[in-house]
Each structure stands twice: as C-alpha cells, then as structure tokens.
N, C-alpha and C. Protein backbone atom coordinates (compact mmCIF):
# COMPACT_ATOMS: atom_id res chain seq x y z
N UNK A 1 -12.12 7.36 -18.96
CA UNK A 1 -11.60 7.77 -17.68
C UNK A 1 -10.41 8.68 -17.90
N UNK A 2 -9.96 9.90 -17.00
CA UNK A 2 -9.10 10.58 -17.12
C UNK A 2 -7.52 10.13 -17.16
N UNK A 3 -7.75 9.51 -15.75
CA UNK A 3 -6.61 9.43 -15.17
C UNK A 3 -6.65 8.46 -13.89
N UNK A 4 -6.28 6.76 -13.45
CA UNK A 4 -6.59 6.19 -12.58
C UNK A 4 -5.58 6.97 -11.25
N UNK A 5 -4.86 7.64 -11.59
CA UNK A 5 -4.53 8.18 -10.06
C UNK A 5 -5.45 9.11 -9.77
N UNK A 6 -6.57 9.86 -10.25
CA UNK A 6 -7.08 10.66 -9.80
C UNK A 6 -8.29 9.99 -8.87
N UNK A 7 -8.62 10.12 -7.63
CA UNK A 7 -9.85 9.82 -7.10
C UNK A 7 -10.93 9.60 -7.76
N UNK A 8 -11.06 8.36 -7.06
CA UNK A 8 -12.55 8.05 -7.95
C UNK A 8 -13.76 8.18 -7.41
N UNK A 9 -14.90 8.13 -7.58
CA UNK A 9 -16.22 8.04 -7.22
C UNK A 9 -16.69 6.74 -5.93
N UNK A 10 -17.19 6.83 -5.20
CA UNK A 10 -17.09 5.95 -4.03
C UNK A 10 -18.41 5.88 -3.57
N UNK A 11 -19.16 4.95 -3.71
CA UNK A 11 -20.80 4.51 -2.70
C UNK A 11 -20.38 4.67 -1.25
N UNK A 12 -20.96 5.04 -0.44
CA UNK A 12 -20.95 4.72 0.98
C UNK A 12 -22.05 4.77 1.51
N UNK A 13 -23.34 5.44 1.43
CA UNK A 13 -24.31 4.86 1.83
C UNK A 13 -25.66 5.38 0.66
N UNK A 14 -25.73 4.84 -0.18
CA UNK A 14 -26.59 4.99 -1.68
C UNK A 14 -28.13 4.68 -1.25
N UNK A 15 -28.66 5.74 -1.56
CA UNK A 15 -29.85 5.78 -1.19
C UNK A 15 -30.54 4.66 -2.46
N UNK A 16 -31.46 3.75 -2.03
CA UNK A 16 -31.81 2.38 -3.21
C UNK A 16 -33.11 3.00 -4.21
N UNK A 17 -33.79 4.25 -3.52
CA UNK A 17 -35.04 4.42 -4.42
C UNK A 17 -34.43 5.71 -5.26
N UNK A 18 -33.35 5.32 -5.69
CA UNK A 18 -32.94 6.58 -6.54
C UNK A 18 -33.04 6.06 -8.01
N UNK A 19 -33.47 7.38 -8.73
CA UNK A 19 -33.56 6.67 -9.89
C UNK A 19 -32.42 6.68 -11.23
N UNK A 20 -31.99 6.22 -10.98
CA UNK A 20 -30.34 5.97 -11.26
C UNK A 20 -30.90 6.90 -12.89
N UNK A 21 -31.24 6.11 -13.57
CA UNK A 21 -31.45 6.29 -15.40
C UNK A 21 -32.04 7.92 -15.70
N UNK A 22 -32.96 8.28 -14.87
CA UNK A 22 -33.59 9.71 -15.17
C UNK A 22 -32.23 10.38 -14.32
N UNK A 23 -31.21 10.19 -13.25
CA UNK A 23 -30.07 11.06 -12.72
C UNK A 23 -29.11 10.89 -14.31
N UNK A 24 -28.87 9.67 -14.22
CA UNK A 24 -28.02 10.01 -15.96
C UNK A 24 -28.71 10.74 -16.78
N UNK A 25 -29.82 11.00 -17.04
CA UNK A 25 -30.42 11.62 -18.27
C UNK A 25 -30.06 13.04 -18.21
N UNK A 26 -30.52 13.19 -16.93
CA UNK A 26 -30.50 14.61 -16.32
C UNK A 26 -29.04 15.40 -16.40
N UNK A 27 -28.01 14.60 -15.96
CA UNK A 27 -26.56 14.63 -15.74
C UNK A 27 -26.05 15.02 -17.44
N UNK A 28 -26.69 13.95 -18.40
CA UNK A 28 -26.31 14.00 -19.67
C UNK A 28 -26.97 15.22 -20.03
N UNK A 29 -28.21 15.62 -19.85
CA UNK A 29 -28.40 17.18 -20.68
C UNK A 29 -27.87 18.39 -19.80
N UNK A 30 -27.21 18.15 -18.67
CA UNK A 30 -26.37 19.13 -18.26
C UNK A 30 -25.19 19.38 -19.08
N UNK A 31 -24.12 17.96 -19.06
CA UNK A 31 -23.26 18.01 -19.66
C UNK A 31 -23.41 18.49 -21.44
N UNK A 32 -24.45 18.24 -21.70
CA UNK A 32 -24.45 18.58 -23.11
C UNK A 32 -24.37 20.30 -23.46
N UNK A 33 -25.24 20.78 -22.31
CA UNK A 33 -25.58 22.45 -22.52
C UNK A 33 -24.60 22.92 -22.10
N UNK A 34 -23.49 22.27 -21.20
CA UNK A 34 -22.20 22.82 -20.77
C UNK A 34 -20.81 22.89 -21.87
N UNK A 35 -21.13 22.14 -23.07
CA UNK A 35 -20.77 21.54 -23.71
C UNK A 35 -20.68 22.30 -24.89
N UNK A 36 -22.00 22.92 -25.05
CA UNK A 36 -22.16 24.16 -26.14
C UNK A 36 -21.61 25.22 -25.45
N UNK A 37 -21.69 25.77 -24.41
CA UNK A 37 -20.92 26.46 -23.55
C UNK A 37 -19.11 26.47 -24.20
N UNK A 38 -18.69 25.47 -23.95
CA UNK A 38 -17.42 25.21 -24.48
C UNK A 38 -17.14 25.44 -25.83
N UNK A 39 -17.94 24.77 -26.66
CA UNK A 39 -17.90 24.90 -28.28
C UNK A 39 -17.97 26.38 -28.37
N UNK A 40 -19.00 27.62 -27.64
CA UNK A 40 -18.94 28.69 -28.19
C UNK A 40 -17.88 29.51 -27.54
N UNK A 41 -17.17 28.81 -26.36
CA UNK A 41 -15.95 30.18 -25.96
C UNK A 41 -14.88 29.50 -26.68
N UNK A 42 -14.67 28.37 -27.08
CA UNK A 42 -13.71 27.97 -28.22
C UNK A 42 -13.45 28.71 -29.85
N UNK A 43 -14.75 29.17 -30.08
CA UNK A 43 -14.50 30.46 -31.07
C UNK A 43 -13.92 31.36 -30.90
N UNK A 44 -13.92 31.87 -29.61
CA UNK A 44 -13.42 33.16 -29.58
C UNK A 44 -11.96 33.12 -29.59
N UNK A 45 -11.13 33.99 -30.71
CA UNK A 45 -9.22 33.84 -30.85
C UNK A 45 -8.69 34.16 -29.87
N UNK A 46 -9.03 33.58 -28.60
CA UNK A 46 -7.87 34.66 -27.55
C UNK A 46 -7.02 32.78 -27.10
N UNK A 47 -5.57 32.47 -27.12
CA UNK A 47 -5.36 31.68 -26.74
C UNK A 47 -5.37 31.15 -24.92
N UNK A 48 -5.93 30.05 -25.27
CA UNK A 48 -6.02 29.41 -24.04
C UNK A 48 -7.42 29.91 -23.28
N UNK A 49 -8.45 30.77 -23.99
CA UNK A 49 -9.05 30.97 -23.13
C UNK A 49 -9.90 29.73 -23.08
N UNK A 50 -10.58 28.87 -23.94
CA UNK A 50 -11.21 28.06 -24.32
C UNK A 50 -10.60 27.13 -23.03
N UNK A 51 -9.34 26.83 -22.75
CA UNK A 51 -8.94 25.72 -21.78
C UNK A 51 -9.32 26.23 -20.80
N UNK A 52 -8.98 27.47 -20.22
CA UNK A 52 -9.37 28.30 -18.67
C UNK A 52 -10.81 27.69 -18.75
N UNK A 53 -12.09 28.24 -19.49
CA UNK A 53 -12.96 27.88 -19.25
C UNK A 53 -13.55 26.58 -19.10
N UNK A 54 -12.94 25.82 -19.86
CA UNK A 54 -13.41 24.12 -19.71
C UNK A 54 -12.87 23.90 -18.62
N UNK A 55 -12.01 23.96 -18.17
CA UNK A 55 -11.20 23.72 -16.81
C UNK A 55 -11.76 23.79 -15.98
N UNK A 56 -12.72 25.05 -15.52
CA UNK A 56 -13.27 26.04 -14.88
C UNK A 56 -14.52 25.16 -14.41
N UNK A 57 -15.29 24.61 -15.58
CA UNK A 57 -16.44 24.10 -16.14
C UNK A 57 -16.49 23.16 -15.43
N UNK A 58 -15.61 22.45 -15.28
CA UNK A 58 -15.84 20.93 -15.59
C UNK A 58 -14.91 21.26 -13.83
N UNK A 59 -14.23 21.70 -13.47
CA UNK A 59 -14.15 21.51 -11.78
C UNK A 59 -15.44 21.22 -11.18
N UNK A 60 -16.01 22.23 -11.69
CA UNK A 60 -17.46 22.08 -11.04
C UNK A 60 -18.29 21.16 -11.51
N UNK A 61 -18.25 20.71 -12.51
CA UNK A 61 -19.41 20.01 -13.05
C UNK A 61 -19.08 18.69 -13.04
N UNK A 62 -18.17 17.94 -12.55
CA UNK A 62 -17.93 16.36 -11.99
C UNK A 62 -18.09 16.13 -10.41
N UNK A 63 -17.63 17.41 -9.69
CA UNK A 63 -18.47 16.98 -8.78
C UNK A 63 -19.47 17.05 -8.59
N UNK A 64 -20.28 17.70 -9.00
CA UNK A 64 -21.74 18.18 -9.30
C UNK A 64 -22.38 16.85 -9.59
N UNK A 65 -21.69 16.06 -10.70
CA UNK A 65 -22.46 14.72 -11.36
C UNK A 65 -22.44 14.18 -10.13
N UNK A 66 -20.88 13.79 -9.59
CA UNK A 66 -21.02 12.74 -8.33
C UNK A 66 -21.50 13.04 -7.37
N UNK A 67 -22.03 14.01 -6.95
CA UNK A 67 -23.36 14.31 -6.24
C UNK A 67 -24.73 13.98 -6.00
N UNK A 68 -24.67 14.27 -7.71
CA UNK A 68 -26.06 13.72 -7.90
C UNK A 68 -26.30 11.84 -8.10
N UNK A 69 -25.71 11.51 -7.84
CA UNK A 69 -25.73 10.23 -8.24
C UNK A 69 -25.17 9.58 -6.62
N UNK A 70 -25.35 10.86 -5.29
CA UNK A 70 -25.30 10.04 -4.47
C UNK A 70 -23.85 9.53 -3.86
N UNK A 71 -23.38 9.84 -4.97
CA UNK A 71 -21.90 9.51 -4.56
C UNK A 71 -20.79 10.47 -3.70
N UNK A 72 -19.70 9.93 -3.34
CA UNK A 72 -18.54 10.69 -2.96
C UNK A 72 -17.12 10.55 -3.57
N UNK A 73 -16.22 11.25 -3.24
CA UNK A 73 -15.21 11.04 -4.11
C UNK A 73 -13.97 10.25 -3.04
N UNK A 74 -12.96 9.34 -3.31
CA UNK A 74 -11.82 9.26 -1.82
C UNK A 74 -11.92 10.19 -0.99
N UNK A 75 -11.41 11.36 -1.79
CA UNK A 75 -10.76 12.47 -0.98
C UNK A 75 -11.78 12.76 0.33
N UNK A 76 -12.89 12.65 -0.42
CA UNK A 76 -13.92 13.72 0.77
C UNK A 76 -14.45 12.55 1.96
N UNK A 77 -14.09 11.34 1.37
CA UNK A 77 -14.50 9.78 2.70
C UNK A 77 -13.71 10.10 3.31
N UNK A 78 -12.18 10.07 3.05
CA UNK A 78 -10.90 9.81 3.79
C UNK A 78 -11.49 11.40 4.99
N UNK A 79 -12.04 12.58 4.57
CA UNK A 79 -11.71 13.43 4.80
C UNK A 79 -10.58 14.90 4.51
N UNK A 80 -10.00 14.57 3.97
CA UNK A 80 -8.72 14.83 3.49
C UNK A 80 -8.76 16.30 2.65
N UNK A 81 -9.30 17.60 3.06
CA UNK A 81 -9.11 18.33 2.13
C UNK A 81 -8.10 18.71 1.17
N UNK A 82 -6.68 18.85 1.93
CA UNK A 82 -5.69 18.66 1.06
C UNK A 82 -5.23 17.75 0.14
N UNK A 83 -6.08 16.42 0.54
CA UNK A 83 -6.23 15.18 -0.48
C UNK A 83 -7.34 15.52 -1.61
N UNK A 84 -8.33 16.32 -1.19
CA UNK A 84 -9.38 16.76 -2.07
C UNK A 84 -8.85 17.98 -3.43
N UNK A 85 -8.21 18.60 -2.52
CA UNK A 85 -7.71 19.33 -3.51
C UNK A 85 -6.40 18.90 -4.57
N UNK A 86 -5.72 18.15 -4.15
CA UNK A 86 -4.50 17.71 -4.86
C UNK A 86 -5.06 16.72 -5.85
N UNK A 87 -6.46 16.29 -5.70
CA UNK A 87 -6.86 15.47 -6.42
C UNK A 87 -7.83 16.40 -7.56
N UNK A 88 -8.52 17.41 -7.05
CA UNK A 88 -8.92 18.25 -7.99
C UNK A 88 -7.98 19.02 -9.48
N UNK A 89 -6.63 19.42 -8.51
CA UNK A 89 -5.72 19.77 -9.43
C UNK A 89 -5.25 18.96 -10.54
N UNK A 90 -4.85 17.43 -9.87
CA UNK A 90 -4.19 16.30 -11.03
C UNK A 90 -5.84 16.25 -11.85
N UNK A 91 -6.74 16.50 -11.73
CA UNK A 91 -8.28 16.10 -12.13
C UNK A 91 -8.01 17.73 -13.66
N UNK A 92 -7.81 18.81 -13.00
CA UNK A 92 -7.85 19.74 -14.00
C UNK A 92 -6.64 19.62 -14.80
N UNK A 93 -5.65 19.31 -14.42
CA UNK A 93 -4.10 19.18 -15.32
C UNK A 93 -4.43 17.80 -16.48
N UNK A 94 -5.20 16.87 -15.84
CA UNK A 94 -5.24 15.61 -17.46
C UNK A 94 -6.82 16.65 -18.30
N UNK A 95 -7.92 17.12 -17.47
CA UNK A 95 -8.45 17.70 -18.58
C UNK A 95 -8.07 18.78 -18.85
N UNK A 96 -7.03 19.71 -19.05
CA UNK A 96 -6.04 20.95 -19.92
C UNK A 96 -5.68 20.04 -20.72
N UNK A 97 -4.91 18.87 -20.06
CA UNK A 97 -4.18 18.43 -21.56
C UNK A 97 -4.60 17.87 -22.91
N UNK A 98 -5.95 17.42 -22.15
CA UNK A 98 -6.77 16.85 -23.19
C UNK A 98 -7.04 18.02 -23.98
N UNK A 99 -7.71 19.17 -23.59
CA UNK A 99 -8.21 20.31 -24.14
C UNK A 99 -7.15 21.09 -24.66
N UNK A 100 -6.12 20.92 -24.57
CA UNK A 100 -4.90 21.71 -24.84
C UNK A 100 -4.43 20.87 -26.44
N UNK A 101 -5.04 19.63 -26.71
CA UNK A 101 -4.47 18.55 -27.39
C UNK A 101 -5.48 19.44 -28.80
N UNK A 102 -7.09 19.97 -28.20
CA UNK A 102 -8.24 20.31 -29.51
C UNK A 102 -7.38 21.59 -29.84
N UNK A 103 -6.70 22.46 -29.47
CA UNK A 103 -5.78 23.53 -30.43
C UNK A 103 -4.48 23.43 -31.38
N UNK A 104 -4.14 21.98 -30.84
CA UNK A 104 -2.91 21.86 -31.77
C UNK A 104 -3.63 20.99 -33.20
N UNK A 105 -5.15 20.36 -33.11
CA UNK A 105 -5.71 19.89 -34.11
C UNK A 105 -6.01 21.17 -35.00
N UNK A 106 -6.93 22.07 -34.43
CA UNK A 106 -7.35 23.06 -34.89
C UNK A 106 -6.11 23.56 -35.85
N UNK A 107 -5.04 23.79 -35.39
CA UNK A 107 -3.61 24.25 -35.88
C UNK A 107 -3.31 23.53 -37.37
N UNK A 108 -3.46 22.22 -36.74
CA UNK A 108 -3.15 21.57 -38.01
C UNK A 108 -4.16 21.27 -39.19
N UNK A 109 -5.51 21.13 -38.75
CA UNK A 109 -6.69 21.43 -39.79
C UNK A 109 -6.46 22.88 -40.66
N UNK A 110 -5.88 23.96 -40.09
CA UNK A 110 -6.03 25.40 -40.47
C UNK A 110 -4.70 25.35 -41.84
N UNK A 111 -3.61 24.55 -41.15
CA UNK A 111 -2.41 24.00 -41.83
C UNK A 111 -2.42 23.39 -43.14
N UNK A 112 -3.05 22.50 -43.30
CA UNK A 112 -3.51 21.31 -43.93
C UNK A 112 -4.31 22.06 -45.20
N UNK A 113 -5.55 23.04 -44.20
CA UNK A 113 -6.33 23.45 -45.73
C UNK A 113 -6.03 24.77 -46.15
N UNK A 114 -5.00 25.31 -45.42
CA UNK A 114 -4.15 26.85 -46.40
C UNK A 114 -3.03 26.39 -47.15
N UNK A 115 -2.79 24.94 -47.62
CA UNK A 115 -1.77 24.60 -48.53
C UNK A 115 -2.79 24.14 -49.40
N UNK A 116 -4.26 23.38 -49.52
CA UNK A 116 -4.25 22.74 -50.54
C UNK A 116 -5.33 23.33 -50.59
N UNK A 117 -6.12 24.37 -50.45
CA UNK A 117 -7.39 24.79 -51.23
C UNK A 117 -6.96 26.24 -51.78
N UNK A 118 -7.77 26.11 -52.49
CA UNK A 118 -7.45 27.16 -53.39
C UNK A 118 -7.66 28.82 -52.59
N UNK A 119 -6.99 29.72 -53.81
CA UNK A 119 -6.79 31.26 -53.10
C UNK A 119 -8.47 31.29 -52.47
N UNK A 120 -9.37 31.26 -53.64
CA UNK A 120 -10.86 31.64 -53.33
C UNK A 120 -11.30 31.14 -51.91
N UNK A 121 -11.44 29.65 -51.67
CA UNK A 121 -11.28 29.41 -50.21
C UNK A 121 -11.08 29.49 -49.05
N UNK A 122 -9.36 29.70 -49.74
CA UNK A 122 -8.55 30.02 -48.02
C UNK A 122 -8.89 31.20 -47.58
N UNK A 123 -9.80 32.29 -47.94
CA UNK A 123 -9.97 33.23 -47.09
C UNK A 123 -11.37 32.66 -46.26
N UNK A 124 -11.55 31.90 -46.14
CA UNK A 124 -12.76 31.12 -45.19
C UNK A 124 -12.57 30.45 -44.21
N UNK A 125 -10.93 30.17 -44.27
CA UNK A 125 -10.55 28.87 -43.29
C UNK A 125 -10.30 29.64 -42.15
N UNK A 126 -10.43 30.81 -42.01
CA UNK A 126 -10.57 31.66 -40.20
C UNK A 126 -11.93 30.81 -39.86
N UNK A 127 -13.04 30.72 -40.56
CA UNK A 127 -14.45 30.39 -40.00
C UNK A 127 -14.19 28.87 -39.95
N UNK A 128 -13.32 28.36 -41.17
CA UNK A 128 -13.74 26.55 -40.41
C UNK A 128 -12.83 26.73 -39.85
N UNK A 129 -11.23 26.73 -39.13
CA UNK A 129 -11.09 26.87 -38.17
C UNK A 129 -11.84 27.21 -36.59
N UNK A 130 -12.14 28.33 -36.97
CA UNK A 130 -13.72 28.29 -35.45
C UNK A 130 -14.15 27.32 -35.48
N UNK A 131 -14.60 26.75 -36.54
CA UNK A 131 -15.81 25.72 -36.38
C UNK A 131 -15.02 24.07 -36.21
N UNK A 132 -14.09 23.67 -36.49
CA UNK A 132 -12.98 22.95 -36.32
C UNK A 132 -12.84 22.81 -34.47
N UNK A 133 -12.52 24.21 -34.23
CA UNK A 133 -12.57 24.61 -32.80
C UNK A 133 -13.82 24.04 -32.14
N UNK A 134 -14.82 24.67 -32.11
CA UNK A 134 -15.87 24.76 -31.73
C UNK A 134 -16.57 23.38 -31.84
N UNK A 135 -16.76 22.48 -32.75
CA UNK A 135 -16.94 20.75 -32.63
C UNK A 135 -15.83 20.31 -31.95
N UNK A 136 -14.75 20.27 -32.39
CA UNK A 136 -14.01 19.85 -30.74
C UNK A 136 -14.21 19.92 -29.43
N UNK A 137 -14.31 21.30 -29.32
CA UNK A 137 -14.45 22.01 -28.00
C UNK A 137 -15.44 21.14 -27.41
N UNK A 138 -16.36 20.90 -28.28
CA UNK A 138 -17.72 20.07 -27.79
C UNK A 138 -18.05 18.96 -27.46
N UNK A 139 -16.79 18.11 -28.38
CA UNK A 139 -17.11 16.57 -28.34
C UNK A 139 -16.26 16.00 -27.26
N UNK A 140 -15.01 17.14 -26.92
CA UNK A 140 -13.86 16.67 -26.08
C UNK A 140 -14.37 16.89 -24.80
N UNK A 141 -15.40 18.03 -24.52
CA UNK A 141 -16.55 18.41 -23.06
C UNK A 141 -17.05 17.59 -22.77
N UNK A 142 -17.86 16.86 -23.81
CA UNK A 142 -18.63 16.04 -23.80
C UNK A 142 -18.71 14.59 -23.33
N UNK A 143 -17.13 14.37 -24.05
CA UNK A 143 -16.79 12.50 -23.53
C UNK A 143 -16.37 12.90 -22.07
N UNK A 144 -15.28 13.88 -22.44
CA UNK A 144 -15.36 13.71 -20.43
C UNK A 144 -15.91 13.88 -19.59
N UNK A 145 -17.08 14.53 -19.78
CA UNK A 145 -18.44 14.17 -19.14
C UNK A 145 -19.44 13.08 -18.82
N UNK A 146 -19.44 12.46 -20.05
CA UNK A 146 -20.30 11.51 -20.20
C UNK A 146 -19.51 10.20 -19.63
N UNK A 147 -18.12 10.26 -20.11
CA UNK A 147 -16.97 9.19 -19.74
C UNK A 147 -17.79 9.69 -17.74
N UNK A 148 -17.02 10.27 -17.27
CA UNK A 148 -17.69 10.54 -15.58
C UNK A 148 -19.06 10.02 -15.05
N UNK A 149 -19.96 10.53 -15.87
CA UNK A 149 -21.12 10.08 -15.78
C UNK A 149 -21.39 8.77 -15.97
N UNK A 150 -21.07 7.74 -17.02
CA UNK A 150 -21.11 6.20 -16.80
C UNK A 150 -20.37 5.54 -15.79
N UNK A 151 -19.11 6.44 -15.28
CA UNK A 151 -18.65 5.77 -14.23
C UNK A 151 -19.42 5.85 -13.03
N UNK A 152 -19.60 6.89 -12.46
CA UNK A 152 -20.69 7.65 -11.61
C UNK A 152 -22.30 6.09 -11.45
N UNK A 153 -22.88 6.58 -12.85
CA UNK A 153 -23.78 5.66 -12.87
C UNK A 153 -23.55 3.84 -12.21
N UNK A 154 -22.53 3.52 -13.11
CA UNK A 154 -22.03 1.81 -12.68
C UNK A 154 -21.83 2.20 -11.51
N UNK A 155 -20.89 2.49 -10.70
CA UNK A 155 -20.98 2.63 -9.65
C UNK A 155 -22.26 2.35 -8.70
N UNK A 156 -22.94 3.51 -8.84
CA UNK A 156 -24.37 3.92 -8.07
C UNK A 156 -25.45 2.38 -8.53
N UNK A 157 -25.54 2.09 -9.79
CA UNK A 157 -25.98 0.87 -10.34
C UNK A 157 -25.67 -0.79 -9.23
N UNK A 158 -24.38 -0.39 -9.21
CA UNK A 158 -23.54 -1.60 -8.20
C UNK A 158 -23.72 -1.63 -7.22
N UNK A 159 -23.63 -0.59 -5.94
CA UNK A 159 -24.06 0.15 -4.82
C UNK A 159 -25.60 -0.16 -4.35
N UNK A 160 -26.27 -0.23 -5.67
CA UNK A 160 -27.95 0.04 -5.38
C UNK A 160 -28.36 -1.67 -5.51
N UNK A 161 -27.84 -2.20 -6.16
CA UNK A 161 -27.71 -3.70 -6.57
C UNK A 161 -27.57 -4.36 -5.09
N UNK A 162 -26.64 -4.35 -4.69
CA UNK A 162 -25.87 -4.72 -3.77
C UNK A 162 -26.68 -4.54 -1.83
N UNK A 163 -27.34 -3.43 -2.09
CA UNK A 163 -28.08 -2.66 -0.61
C UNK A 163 -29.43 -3.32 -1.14
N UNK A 164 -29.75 -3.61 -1.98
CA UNK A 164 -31.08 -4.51 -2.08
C UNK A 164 -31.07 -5.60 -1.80
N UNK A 165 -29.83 -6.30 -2.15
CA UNK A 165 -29.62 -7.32 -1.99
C UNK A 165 -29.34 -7.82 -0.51
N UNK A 166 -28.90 -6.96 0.15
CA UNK A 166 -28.77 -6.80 1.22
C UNK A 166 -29.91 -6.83 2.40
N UNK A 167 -30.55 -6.20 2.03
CA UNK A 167 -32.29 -5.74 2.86
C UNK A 167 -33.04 -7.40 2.30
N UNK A 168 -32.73 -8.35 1.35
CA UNK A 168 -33.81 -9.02 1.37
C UNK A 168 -33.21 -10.84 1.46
C-alpha cells in the first residue's frame, strides 16, 4: 500500500457475476506491459524523466484498475472533486518518492562498481547502469501496481462474498 491517508478503494454496489480472478489477470498483464513501458523510459539519461512518466502512468492506471474491479474510490462516493483530486496528488507525491528512491540506487550501483572493477569494465557501467535503471524502473511499476490490484481484488472478493450472502 502507498500511503493509508490516501483514499482507498470502496464497494458500493459490486456487481456478484463478476469475475473477480480473470479482472486480476487482466489488470496484472496491463500492469506488467505498463511496466516495460517504465523500464524502457528509465534508460533514457534525461533526469527525472523516468519519474514524470511513471507518475503520469500510473495516475491513470489505478484508477483504471479500480474501475475495473467495479470499484470506487472515497473521493468520488463522497462526491468531492476537490477531495478527488487532493487525493490524486498525495497518490502521485508517495509514488515520485518511491520512484525518485530507483535513481539514487542506480547512483549508488554506478558508485560502487566505478571504484571496484577494473579500467576494462568500467567503461560498461553506462549500460549496467541503464539496466540497473531499467529493472528497477520495472519492479518498482510493478509492486505498485500489483500492491493496488490485490487491494482492489480483496476488496471486490469481500463485497461479492457478502451481496451473496445477502440474496440467499
């Protein structure tokens, strides 16, 4: 989870013949191809662009999940656009920081192996750096995706549990 002040995911009226496991599947090979998305603008040396774009990415692509899964977020029950948005912002400021956290690794991987490998080497560590970058970029897209998506799911899981239980 990001951040418990940020709005969370909310049932309010969950449709029961949904098929919860093929929406995660589906949700998960989104997030994954969004994911390589990230890993490959994380190569590119321009600073910070890699964060703009995950940022960018992933505004869209959590609500997108909680969509598909039927769900809503506080903000948008309460009504509250200005609640919607203040919650979007604290939502993009913990994932920058997270993503802001895969360049100071990168920094220090690049650090680490231009002191102790040899001359012949270190002219390579521009490429594992990228690539340093670029598996980060991917795995850090990824959990916070997938982290969303199991919440999303339990949720909708609980919701669907619960309205059956209800009807019988």
């Amino acid at each position: 989870m990001l951040n418990t002040s940020i709005s969370q995911p909310v049932a309010t009226n969950i449709d029961t013949t949904l098929n919860l496991e093929q929406i995660r599947a589906e949700c998960q090979a989104l997030a994954k191809s969004r994911a390589k998305i990230s890993a490959g603008v994380a190569v590119i040396p321009l600073p910070f662009l890699d964060v703009a774009v995950d940022v960018a990415m992933l505004s869209k692509l959590l609500p997108e999940i909680t969509a598909r899964f039927g769900l809503k977020d506080e903000a948008q029950l309460a009504g509250n656009e200005t609640l919607r948005e203040q919650n979007l912002k604290d939502r993009i400021i913990a994932v920058g920081g997270l993503i802001a956290a895969r360049g100071v690794v990168n920094k220090t991987v690049q650090g680490f192996g231009g002191r102790f490998i040899g001359k012949q080497v270190s002219k390579y560590i521009p490429l594992g750096g990228s690539m340093v970058a670029a598996t980060l970029g991917y795995m850090i897209f990824k959990k916070i995706s997938f982290d969303h998506i199991e919440e999303c799911y339990a949720i909708a899981k609980k919701a669907q549990r619960e309205a059956l239980a209800a009807t019988q």
